[in-house]
C-alpha atoms as a PDB file:
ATOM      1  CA  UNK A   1      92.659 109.284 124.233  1.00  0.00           C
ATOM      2  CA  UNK A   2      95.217 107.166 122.533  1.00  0.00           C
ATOM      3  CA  UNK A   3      94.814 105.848 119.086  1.00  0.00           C
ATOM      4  CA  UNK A   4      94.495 102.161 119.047  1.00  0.00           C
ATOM      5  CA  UNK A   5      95.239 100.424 115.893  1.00  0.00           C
ATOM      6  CA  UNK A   6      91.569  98.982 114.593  1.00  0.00           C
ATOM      7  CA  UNK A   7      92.309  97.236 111.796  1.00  0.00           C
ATOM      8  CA  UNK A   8      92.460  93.180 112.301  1.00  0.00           C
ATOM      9  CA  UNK A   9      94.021  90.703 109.971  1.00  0.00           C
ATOM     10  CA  UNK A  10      92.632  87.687 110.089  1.00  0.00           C
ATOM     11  CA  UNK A  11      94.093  84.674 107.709  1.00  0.00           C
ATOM     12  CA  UNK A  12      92.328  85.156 104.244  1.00  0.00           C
ATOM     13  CA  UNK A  13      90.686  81.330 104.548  1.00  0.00           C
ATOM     14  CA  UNK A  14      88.677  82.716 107.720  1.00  0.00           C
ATOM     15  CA  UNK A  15      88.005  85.603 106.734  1.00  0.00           C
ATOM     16  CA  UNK A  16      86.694  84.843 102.566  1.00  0.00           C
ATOM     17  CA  UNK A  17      85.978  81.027 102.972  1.00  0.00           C
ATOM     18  CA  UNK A  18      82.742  80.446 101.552  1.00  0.00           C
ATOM     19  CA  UNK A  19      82.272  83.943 100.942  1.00  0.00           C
ATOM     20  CA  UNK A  20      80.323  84.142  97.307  1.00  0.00           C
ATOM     21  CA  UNK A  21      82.026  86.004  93.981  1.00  0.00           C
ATOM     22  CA  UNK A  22      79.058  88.935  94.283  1.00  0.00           C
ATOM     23  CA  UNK A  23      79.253  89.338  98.192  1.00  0.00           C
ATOM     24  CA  UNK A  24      83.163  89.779  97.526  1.00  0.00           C
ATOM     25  CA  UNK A  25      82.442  91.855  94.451  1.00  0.00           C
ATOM     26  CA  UNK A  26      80.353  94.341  97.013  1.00  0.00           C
ATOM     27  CA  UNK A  27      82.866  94.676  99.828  1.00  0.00           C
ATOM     28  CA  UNK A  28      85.721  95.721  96.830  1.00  0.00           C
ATOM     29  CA  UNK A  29      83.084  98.204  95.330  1.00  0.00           C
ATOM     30  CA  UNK A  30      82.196  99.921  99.176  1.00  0.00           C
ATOM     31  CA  UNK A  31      86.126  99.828  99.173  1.00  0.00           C
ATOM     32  CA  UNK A  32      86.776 101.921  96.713  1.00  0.00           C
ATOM     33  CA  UNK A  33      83.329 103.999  97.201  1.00  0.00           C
ATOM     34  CA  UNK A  34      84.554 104.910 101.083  1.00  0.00           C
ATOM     35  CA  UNK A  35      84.703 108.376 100.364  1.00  0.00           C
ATOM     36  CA  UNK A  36      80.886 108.358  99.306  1.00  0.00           C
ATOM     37  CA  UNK A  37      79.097 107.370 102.718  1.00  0.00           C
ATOM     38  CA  UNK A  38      75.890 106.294 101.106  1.00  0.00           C
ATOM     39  CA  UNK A  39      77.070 104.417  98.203  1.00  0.00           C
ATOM     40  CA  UNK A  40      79.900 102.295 100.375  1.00  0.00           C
ATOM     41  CA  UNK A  41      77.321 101.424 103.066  1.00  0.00           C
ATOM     42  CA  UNK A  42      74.345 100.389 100.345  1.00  0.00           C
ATOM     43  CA  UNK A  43      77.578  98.140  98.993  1.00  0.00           C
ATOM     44  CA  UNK A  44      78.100  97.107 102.705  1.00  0.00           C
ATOM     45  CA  UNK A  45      74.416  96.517 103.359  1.00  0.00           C
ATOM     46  CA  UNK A  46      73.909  94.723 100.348  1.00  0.00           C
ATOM     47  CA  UNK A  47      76.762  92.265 100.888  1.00  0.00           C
ATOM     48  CA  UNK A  48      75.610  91.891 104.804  1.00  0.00           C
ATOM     49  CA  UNK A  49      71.973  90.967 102.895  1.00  0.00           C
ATOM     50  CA  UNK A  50      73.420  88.532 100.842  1.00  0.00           C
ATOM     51  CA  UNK A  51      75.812  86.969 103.416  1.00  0.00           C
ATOM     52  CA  UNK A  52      74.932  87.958 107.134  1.00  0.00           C
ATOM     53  CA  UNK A  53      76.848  87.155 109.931  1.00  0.00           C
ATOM     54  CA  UNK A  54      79.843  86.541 107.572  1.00  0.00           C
ATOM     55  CA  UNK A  55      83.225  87.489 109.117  1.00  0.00           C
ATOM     56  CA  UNK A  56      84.673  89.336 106.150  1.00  0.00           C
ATOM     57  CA  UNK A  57      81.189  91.277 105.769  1.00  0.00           C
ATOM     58  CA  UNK A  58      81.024  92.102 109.914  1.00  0.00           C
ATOM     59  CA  UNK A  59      84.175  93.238 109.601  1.00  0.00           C
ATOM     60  CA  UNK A  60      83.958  95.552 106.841  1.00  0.00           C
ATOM     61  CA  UNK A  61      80.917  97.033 108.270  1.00  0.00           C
ATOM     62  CA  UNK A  62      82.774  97.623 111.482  1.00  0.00           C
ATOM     63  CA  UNK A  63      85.509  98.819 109.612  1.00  0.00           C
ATOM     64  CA  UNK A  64      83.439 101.815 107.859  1.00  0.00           C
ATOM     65  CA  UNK A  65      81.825 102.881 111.026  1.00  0.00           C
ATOM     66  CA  UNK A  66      84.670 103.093 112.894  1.00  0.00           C
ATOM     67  CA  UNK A  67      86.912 104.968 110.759  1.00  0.00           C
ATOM     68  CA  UNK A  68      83.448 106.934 109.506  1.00  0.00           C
ATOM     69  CA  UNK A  69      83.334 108.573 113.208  1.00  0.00           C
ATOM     70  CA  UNK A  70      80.267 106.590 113.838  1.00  0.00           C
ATOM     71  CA  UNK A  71      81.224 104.634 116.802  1.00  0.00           C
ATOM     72  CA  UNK A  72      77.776 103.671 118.337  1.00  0.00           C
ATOM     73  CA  UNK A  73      76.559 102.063 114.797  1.00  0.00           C
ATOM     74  CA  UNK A  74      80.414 100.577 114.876  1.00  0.00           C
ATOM     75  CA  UNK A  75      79.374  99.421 118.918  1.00  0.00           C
ATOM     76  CA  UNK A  76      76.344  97.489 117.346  1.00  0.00           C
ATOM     77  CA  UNK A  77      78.661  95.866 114.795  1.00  0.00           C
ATOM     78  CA  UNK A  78      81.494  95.003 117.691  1.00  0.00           C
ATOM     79  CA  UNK A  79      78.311  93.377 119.636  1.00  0.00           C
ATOM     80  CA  UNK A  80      77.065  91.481 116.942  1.00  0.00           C
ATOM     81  CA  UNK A  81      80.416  89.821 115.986  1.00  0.00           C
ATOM     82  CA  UNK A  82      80.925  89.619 119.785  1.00  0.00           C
ATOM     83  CA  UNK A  83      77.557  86.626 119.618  1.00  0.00           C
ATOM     84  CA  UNK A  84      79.548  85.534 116.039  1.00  0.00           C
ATOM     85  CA  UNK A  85      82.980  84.852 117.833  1.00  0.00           C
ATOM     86  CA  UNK A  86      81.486  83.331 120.978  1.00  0.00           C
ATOM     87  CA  UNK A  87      79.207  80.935 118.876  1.00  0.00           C
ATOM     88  CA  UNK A  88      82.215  80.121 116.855  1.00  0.00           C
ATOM     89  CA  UNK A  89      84.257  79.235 119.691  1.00  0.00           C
ATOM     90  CA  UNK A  90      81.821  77.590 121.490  1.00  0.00           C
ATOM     91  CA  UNK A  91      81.950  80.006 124.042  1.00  0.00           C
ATOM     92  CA  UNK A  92      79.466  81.397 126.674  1.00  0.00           C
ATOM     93  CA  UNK A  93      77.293  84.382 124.818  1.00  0.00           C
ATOM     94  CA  UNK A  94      78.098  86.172 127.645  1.00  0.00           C
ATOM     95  CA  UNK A  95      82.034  87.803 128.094  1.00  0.00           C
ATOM     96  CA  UNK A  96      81.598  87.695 131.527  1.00  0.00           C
ATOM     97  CA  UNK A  97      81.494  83.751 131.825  1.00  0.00           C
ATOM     98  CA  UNK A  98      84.063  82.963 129.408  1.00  0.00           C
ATOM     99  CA  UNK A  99      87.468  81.449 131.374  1.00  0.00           C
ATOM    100  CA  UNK A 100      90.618  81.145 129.991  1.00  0.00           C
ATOM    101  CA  UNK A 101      90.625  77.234 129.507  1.00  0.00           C
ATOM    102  CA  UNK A 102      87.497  77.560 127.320  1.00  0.00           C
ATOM    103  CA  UNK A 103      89.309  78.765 124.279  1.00  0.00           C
ATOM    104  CA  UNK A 104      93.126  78.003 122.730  1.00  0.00           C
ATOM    105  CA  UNK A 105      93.780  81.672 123.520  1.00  0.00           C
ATOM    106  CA  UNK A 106      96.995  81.306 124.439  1.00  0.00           C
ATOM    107  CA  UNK A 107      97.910  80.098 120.468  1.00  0.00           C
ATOM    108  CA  UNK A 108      97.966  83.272 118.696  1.00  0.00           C
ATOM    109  CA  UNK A 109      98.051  81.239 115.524  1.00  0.00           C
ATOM    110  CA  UNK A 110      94.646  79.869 116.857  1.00  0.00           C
ATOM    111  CA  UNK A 111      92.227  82.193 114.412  1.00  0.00           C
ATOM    112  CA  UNK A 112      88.840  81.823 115.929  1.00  0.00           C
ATOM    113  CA  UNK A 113      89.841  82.522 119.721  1.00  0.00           C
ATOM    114  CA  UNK A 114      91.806  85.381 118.201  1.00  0.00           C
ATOM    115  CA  UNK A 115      88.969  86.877 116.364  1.00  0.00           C
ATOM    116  CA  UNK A 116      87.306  86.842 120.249  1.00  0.00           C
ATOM    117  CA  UNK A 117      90.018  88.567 122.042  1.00  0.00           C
ATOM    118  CA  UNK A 118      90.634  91.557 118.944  1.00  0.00           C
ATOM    119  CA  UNK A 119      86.473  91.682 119.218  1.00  0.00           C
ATOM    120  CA  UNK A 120      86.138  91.768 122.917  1.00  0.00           C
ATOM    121  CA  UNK A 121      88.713  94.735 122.554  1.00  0.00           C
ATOM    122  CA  UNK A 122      87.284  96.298 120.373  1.00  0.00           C
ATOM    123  CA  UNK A 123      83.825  96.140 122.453  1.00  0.00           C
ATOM    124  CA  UNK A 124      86.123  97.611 124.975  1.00  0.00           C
ATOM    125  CA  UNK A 125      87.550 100.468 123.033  1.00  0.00           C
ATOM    126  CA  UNK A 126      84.740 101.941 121.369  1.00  0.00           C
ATOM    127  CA  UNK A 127      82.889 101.920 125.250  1.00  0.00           C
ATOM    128  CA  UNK A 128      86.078 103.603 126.562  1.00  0.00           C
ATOM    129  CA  UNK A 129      85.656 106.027 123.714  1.00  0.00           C
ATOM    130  CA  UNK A 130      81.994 106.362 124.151  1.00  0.00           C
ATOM    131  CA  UNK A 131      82.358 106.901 127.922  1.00  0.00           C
ATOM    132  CA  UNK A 132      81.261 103.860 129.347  1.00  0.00           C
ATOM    133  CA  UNK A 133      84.535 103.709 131.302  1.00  0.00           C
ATOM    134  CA  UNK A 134      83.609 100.913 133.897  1.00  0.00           C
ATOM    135  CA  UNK A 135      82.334  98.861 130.744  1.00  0.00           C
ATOM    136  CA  UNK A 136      85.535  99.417 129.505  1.00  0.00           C
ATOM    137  CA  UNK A 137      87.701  98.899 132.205  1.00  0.00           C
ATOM    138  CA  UNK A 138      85.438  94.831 132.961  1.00  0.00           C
ATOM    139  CA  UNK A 139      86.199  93.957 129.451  1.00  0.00           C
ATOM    140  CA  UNK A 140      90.042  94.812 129.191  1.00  0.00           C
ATOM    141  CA  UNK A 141      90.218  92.839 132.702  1.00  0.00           C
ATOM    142  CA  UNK A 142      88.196  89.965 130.956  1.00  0.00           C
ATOM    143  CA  UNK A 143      90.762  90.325 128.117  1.00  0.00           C
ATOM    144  CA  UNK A 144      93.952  90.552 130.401  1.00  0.00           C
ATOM    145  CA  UNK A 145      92.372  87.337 132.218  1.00  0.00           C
ATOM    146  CA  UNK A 146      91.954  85.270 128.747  1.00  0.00           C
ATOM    147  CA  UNK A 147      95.264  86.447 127.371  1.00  0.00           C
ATOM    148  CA  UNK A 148      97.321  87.124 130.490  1.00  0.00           C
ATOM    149  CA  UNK A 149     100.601  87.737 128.089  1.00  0.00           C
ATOM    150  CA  UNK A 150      98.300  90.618 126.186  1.00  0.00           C
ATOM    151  CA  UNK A 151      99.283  89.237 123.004  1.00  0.00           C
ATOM    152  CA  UNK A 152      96.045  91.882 121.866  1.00  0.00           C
ATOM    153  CA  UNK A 153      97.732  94.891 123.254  1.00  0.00           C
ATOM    154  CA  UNK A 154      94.560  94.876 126.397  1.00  0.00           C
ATOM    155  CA  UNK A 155      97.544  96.509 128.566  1.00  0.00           C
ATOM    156  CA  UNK A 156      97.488  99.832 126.522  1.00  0.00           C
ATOM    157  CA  UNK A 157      93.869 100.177 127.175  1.00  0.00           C
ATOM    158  CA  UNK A 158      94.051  99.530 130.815  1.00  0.00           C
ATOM    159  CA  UNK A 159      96.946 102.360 130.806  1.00  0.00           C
ATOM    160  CA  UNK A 160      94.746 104.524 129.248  1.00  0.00           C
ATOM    161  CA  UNK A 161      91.792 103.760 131.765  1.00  0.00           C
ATOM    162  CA  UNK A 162      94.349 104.554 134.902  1.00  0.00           C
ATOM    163  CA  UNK A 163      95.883 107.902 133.659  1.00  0.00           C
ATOM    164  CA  UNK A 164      92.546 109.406 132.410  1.00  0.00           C
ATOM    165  CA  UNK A 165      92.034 112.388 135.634  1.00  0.00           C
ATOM    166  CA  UNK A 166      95.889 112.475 135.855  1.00  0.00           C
ATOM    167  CA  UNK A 167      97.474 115.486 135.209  1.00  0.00           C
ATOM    168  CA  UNK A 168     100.566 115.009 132.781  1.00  0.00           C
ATOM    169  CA  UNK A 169     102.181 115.945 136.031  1.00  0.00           C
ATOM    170  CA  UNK A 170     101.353 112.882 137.772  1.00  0.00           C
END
């Protein structure tokens, strides 16, 4: 399967406003502890403890899992700021009721709506990648539908969906 770029930059306001010095101070330290598994996910748990739900902190935790190998625990994560983005947007908790004219997600400078289409395809990577193809394929169709010039990329997913049983011959 093709790689797809995970990491999201989100505008530093969003992602640290009203995030306190110590939570900070624990996402640096899991940072630069990555390559000890235990020690960067107390640092992550610790600042989730101190701060949960936080953007930055969801993120970060997502982050590690992902590029850990540990994409059902990085699933959970994707789900969880899934509920965050929705709430934040005002949106339907569930993907499947969300319309276009619900969100500004045409305005790619529009941060919160953006943080809902790079989660929603992220839900629908890691359940492509965890075999949950028709999962996958309803979400990138969602995504396609709430940002119909793919501004999110949903259109390399989908072309991933319709060669997988092709031959390279085909």
């Amino acid at each position: 399967m093709a790689k797809i770029e995970a990491s999201i930059d989100f505008d530093a306001a969003f992602l640290y406003g009203g995030l306190p010095p110590e939570v900070e101070a624990h996402l640096r330290q899991a940072g630069a502890s990555y390559q000890d598994d235990a020690v960067a996910e107390q640092h992550l748990r610790q600042a989730e403890a101190l701060a949960p739900g936080h953007a930055a902190v969801l993120i970060g935790l997502y982050r590690f899992y992902f590029y850990k190998g540990r994409l059902n625990d990085a699933l959970g994560v994707s789900v969880v700021c899934l509920r965050k983005a929705a709430a934040d947007n005002a949106l339907n908790p569930d993907w499947r009721k969300v319309a276009s004219g619900d969100a500004n997600f045409g305005d790619f400078g529009a941060v919160l709506p953006r943080f809902y289409l790079f989660t929603l395809k992220a839900y629908a990577y890691l359940n492509m990648r965890l075999g949950d193809y028709e999962e996958g394929r309803d979400v990138v169709m969602k995504l396609l539908e709430l940002d119909p010039t793919d501004k999110v990329g949903a259109k390399v997913l989908l072309g991933v969906l319709d060669r997988m049983g092709q031959s390279d011959d085909d």
